[in-house]
C-alpha atoms as a PDB file:
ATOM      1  CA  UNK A   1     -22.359  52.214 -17.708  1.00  0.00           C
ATOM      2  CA  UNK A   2     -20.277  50.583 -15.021  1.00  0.00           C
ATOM      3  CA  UNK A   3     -22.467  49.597 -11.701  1.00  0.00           C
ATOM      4  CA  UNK A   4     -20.543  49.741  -8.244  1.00  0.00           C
ATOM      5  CA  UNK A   5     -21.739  49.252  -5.069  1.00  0.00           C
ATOM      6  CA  UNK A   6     -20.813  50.923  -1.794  1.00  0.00           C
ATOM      7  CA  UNK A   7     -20.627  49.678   1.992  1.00  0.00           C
ATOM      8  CA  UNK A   8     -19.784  51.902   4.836  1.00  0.00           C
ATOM      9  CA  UNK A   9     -21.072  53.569   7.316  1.00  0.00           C
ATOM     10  CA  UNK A  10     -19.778  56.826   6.644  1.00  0.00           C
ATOM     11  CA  UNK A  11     -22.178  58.710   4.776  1.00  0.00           C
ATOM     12  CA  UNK A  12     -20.261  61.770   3.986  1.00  0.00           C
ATOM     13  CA  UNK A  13     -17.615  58.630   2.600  1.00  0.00           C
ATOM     14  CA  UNK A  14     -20.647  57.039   0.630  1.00  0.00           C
ATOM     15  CA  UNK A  15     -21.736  60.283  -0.850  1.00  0.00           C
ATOM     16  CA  UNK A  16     -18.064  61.691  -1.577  1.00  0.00           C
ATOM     17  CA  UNK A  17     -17.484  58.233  -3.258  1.00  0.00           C
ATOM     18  CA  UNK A  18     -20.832  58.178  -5.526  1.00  0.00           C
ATOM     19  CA  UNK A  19     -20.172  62.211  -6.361  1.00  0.00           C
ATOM     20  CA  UNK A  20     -16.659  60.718  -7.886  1.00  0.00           C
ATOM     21  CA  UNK A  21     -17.683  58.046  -9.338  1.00  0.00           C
ATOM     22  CA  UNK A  22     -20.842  59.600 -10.641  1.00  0.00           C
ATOM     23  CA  UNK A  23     -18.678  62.512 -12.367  1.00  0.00           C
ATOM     24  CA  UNK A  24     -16.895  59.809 -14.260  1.00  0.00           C
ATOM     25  CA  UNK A  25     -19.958  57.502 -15.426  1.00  0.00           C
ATOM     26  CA  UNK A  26     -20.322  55.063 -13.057  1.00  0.00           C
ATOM     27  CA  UNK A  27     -23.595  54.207 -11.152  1.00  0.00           C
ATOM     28  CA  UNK A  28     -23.976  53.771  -7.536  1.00  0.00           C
ATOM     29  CA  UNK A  29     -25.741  52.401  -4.768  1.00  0.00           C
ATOM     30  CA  UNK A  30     -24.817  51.714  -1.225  1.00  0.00           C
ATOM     31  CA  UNK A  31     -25.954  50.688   1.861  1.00  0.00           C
ATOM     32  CA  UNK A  32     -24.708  51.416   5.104  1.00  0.00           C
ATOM     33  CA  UNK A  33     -24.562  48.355   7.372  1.00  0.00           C
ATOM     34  CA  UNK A  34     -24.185  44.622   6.665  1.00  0.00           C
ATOM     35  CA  UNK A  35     -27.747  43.979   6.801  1.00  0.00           C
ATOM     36  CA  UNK A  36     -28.753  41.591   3.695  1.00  0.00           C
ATOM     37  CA  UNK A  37     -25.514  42.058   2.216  1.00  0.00           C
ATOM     38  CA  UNK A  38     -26.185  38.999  -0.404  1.00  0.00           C
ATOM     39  CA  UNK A  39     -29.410  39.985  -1.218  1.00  0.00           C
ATOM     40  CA  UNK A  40     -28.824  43.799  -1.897  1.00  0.00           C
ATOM     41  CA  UNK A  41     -25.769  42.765  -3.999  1.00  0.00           C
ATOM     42  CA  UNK A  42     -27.469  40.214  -6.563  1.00  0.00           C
ATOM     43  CA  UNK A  43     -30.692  43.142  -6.771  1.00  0.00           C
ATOM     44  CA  UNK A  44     -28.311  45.401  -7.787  1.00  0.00           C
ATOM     45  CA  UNK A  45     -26.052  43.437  -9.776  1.00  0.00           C
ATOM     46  CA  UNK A  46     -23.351  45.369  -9.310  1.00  0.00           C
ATOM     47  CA  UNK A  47     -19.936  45.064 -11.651  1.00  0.00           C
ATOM     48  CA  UNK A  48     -17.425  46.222  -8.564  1.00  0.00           C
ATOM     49  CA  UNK A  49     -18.603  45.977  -4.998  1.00  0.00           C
ATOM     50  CA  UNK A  50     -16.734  48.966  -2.393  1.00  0.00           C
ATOM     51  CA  UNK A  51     -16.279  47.464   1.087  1.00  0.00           C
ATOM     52  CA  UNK A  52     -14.965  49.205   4.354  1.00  0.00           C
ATOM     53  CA  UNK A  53     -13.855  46.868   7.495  1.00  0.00           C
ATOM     54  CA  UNK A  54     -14.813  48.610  10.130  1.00  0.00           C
ATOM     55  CA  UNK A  55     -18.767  49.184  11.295  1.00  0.00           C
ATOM     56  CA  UNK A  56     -19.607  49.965  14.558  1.00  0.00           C
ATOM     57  CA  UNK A  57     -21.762  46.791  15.159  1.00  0.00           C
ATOM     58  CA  UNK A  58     -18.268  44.984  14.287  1.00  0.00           C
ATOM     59  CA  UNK A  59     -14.728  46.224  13.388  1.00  0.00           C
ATOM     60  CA  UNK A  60     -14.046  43.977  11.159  1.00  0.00           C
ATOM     61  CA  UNK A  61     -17.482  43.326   9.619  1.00  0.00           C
ATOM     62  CA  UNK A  62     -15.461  44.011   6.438  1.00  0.00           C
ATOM     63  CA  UNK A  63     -13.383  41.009   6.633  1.00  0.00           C
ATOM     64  CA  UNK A  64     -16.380  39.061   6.788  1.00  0.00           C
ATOM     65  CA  UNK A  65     -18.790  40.967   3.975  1.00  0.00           C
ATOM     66  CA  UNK A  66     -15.837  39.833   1.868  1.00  0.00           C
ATOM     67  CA  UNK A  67     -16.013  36.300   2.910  1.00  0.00           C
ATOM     68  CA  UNK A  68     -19.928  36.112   2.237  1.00  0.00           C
ATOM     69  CA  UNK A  69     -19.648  37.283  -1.067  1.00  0.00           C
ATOM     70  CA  UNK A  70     -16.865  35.062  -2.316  1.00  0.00           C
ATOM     71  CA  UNK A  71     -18.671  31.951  -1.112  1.00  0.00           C
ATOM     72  CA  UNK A  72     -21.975  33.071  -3.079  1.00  0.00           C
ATOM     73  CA  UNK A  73     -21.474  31.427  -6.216  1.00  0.00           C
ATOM     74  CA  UNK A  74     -23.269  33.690  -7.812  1.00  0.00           C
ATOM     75  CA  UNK A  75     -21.541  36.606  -6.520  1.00  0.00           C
ATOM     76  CA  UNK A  76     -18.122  35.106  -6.160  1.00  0.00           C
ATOM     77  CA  UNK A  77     -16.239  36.767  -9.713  1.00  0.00           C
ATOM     78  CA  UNK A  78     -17.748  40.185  -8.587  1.00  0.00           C
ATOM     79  CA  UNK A  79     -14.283  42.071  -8.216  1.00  0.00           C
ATOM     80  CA  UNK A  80     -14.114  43.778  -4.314  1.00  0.00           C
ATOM     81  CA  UNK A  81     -12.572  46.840  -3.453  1.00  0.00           C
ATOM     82  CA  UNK A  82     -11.642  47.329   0.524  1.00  0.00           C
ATOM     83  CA  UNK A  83     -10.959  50.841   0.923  1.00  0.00           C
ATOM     84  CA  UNK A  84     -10.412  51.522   4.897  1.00  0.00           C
ATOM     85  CA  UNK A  85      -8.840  53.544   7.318  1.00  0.00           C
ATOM     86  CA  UNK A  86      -8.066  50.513   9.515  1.00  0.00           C
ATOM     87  CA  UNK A  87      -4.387  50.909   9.263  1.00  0.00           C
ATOM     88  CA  UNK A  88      -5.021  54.555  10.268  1.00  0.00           C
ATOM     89  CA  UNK A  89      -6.539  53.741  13.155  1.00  0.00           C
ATOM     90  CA  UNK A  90      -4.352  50.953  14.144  1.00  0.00           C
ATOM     91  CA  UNK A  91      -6.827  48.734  15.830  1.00  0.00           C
ATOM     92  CA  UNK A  92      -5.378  45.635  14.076  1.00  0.00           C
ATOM     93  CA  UNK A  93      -1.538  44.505  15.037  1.00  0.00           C
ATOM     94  CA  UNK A  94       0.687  45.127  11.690  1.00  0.00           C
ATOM     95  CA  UNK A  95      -0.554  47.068   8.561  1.00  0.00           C
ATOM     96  CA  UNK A  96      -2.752  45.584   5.770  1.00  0.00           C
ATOM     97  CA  UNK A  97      -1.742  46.460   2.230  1.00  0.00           C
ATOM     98  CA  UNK A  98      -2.350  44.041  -1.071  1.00  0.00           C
ATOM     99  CA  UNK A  99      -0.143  41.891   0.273  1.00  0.00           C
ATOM    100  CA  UNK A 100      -2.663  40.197   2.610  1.00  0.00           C
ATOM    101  CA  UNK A 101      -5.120  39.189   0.456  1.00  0.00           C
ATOM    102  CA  UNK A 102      -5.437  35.633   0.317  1.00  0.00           C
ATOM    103  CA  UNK A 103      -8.825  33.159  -0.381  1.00  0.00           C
ATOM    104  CA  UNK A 104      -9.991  32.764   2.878  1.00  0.00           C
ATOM    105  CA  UNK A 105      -8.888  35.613   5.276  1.00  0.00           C
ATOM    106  CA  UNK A 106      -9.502  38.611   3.049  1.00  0.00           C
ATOM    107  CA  UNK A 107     -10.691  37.336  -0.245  1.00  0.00           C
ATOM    108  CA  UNK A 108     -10.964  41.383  -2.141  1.00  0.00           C
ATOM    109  CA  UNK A 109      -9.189  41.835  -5.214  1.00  0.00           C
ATOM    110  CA  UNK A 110      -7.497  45.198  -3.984  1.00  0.00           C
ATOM    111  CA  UNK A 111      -6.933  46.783  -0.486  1.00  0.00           C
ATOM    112  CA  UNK A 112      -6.454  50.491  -0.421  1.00  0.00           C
ATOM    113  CA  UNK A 113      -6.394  53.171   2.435  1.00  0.00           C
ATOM    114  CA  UNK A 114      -8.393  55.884   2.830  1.00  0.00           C
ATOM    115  CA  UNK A 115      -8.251  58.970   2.088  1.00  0.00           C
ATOM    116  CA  UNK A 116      -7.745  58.280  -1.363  1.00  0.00           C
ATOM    117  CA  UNK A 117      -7.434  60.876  -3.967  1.00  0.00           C
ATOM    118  CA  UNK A 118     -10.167  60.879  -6.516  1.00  0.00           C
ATOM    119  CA  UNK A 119      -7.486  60.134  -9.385  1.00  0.00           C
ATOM    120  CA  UNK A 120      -6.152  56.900  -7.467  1.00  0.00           C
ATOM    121  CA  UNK A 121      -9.692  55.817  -7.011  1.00  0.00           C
ATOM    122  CA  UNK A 122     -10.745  55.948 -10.535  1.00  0.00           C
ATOM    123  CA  UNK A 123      -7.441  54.748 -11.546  1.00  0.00           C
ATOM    124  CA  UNK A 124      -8.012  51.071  -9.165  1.00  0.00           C
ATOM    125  CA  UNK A 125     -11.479  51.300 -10.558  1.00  0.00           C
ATOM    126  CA  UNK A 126     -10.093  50.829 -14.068  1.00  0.00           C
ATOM    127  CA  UNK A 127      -7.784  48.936 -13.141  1.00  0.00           C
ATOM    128  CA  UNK A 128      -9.622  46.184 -11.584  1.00  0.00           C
ATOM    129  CA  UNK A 129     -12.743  46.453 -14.208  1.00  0.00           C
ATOM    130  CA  UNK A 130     -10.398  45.873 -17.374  1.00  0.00           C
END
């Protein structure tokens, strides 16, 4: 069984998520702030971390959870997910989409928006876990 691991501060996201996911096999956690992100990810051990951008300590906190986990070595192949409503929102100039991943400013594997259909989120699960 496939572990992922969920950060936002939405609850009703996190538990809407982990109902999905949980339906089709997967095991959860999540926590709901950036508080020991490193930490909580190597105890869980985790096989796809979930990452929002936006907390209300720090709108782009997301940006830089990414950042801390690609520079742990030991957490660095760990395939991230940032699913956000930032473009929603439009707090940032522009639109983010896959095309602005890069190494150092948003180091995630894929960038979708939210709301996402259940079917597109198991589908980028699979996706990025094959």
């Amino acid at each position: 069984m496939k572990k992922i691991y969920i950060v936002d501060d939405d609850r009703d996201i996190v538990e809407s998520i982990s109902m999905v996911l949980q339906g089709s096999g997967y095991e959860t956690a999540a926590q709901y702030d950036d508080n020991d992100l490193t930490a909580n990810v190597k105890a869980y051990a985790p096989d796809l971390v979930i990452l929002d951008v936006m907390f209300p300590e720090d709108e782009s906190a997301g940006f830089r959870m990414a950042r801390e986990l690609r520079a742990d070595e030991a957490l660095a192949k760990i395939p991230v997910l940032m699913l956000s409503a930032i473009n929603e929102r439009g707090l940032y100039p522009g639109k983010f989409s896959d095309h602005d991943r890069d190494d150092s400013y948003l180091p995630v594997d894929a960038f979708v928006e939210k709301p996402i259909s259940p079917d597109a989120l198991l589908a980028k699960l699979a996706e990025l876990l094959s």
